[in-house]
Structures are given as C-alpha cells and as structure tokens.
N, C-alpha and C. Protein backbone atom coordinates (compact mmCIF):
# COMPACT_ATOMS: atom_id res chain seq x y z
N UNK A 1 143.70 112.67 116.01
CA UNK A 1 143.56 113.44 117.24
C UNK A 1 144.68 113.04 118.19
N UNK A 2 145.50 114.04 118.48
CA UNK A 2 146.61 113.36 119.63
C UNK A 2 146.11 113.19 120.85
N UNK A 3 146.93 112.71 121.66
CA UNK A 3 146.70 111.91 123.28
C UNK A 3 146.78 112.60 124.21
N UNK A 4 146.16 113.49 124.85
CA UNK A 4 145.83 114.60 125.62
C UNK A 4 146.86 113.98 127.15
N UNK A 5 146.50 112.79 127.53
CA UNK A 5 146.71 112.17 128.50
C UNK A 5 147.23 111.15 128.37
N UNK A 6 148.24 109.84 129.31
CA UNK A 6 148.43 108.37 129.23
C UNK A 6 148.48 108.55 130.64
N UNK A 7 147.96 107.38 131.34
CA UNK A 7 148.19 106.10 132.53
C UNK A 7 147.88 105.10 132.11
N UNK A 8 149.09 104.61 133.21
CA UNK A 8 148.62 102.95 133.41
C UNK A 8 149.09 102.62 134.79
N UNK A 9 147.84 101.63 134.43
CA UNK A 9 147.58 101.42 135.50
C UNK A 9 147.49 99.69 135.86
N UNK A 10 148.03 98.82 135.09
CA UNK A 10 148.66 98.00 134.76
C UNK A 10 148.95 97.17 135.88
N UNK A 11 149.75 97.88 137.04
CA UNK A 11 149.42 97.23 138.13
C UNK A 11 149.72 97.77 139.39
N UNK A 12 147.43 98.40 139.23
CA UNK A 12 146.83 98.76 140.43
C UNK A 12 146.32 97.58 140.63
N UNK A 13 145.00 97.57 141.48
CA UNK A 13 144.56 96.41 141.68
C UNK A 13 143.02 96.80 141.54
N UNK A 14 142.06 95.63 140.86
CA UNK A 14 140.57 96.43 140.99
C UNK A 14 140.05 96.83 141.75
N UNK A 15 139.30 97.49 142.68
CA UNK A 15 138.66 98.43 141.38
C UNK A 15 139.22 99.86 141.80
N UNK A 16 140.59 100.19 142.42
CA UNK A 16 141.16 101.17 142.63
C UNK A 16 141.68 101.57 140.87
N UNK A 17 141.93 100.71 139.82
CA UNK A 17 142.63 101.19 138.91
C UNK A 17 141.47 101.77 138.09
N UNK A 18 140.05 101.05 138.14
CA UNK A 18 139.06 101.56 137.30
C UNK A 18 138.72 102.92 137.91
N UNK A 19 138.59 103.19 139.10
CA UNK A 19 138.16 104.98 140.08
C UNK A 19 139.49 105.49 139.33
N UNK A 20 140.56 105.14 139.26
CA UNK A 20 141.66 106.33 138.90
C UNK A 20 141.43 106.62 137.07
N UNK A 21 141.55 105.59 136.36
CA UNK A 21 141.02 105.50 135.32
C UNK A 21 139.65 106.92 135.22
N UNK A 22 138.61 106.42 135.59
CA UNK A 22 137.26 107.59 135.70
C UNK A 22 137.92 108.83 136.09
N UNK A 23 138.50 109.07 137.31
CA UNK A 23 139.51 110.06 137.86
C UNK A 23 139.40 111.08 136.52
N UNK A 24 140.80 110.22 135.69
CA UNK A 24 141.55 110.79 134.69
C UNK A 24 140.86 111.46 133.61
N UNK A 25 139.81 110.54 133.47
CA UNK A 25 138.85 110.50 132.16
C UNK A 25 137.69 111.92 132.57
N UNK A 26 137.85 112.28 133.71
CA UNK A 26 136.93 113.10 134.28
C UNK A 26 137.38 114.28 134.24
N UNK A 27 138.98 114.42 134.04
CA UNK A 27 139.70 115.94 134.07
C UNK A 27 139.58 116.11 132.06
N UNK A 28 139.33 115.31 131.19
CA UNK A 28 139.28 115.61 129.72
C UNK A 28 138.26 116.94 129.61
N UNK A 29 138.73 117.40 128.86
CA UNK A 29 137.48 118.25 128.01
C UNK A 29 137.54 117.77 126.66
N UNK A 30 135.81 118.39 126.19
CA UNK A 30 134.80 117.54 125.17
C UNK A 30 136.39 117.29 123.88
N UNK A 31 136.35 116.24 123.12
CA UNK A 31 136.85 115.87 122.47
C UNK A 31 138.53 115.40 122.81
N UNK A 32 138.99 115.60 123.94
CA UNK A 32 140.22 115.29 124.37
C UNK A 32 140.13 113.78 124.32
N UNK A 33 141.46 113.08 124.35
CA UNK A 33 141.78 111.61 124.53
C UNK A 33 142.73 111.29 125.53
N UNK A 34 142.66 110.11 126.27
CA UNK A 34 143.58 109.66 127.26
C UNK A 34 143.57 107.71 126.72
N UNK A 35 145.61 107.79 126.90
CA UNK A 35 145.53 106.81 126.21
C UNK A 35 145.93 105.74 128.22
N UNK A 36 145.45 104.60 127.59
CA UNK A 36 145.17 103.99 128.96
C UNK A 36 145.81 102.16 129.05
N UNK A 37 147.16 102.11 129.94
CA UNK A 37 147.80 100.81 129.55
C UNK A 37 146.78 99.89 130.58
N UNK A 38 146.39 98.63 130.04
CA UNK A 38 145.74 97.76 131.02
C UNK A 38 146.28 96.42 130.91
N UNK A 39 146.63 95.59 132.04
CA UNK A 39 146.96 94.59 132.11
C UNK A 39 145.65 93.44 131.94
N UNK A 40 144.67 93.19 133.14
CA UNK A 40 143.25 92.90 132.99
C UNK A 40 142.36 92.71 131.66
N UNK A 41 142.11 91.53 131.52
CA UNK A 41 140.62 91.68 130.67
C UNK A 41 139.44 91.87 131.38
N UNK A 42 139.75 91.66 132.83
CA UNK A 42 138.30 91.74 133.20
C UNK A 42 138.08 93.32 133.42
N UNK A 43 139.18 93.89 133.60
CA UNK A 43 139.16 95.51 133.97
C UNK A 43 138.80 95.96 132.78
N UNK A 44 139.39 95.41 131.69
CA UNK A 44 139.31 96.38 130.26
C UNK A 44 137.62 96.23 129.68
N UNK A 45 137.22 94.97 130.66
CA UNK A 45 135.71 94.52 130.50
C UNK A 45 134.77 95.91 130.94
N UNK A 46 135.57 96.10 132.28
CA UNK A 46 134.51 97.00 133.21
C UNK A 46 134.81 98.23 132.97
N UNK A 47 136.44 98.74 132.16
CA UNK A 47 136.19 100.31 131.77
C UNK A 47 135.41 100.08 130.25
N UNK A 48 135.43 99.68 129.47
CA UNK A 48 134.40 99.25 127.76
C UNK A 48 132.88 99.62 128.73
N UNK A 49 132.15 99.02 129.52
CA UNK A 49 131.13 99.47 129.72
C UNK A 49 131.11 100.80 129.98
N UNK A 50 131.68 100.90 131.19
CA UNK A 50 131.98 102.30 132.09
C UNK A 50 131.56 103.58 130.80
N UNK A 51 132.81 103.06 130.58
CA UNK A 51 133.22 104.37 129.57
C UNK A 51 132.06 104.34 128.42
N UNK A 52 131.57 103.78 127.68
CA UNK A 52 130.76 103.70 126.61
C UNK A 52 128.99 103.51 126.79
N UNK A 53 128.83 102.94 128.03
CA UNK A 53 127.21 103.13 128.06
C UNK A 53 126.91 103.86 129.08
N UNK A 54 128.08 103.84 130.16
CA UNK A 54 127.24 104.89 131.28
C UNK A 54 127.88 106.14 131.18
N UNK A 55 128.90 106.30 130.45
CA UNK A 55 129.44 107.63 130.67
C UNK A 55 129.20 108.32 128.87
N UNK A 56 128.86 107.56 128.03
CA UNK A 56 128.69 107.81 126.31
C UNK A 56 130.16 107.94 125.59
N UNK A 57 131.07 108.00 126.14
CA UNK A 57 132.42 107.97 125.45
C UNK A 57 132.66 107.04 124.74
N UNK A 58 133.76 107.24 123.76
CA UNK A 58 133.89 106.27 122.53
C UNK A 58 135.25 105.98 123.36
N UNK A 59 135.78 104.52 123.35
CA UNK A 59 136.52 103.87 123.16
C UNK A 59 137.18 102.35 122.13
N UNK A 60 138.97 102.97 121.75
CA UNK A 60 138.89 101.93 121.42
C UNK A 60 139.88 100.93 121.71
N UNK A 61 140.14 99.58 121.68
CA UNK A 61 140.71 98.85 122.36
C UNK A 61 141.64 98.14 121.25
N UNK A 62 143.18 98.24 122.00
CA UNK A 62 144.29 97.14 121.43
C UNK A 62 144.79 96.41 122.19
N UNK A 63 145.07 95.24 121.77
CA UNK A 63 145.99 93.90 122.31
C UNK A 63 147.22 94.00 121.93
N UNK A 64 148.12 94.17 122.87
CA UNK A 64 149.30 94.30 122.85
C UNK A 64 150.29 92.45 123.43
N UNK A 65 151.51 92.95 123.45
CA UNK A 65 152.04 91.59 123.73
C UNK A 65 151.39 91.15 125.19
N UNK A 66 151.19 91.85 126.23
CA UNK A 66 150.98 91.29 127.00
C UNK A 66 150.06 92.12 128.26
N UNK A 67 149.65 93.16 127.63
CA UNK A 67 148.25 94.22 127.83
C UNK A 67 147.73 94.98 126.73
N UNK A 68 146.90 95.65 127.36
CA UNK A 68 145.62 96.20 126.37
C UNK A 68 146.16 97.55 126.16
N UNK A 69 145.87 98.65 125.51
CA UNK A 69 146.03 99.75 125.18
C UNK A 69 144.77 100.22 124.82
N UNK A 70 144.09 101.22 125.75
CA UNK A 70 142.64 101.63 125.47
C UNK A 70 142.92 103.47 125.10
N UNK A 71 141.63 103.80 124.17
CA UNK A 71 141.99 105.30 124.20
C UNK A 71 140.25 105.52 124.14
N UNK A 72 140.72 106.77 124.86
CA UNK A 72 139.22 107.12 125.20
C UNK A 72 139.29 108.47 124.90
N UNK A 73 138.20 108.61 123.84
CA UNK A 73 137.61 110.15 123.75
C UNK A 73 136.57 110.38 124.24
N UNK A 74 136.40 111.65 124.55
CA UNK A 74 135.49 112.33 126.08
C UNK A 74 134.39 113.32 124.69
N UNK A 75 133.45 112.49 124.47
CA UNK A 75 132.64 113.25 123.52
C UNK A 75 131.35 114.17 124.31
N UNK A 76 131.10 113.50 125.23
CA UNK A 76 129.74 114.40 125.46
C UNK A 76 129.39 115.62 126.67
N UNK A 77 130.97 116.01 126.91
CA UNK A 77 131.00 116.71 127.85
C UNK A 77 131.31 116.51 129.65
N UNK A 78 130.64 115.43 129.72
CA UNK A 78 130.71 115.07 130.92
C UNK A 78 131.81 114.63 131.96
C-alpha cells in the first residue's frame, strides 16, 4: 500500500507534535497511510496508544539511526 501522506515532526515539542500528528491522521480516508518521522520514544509511546486503542488504527513502528519511522493505516473510518 503506498504512503498517502509523510510528516515529521521530529522537532515539535509535546504534545503539539502528537495534535498535529492526529491532525494529519484525521484528513486519511479508510485504508490510506501516513508515514510519520519521530524523534521521541516517549511520543512514539503516546501516538502507539493514540493511534491503536483509542482511535483502532494499525500501526507500525521502525528504529532508524536516530528516530522512529511510524506508518499508520486509517482502517476504521474515523
């Protein structure tokens, strides 16, 4: 599935980068992906919940040299 979207946000500051993050993730339609650069583990902590128990989206997460690379697909409509 290609990458509908990328930000990063790498360096916002919390929790302005997680609202823009949701923002982004909020303009997808059902099955679209947005790929997402993160500096933070604790951010990449709080979009993994965000995104996967309160919002039902699948994400998945890479470690890069020196941030994360998250991609998020927008499965349930919302």
């Amino acid at each position: 599935m290609p990458i509908n979207r990328n930000i990063d946000i790498r360096e916002i500051a919390w929790p302005i980068c997680v609202l823009n993050c949701k923002k982004e993730v909020s303009r997808l339609k059902k099955g679209e992906q947005i790929e997402v650069l993160v500096k933070d583990i604790d951010v990449v902590n709080n979009l993994v919940t965000l995104m996967e128990q309160l919002l039902g989206h699948k994400i998945e997460k890479l470690k890069e040299n020196n941030h994360y690379r998250l991609i998020i697909k927008k499965d349930n409509g919302n």
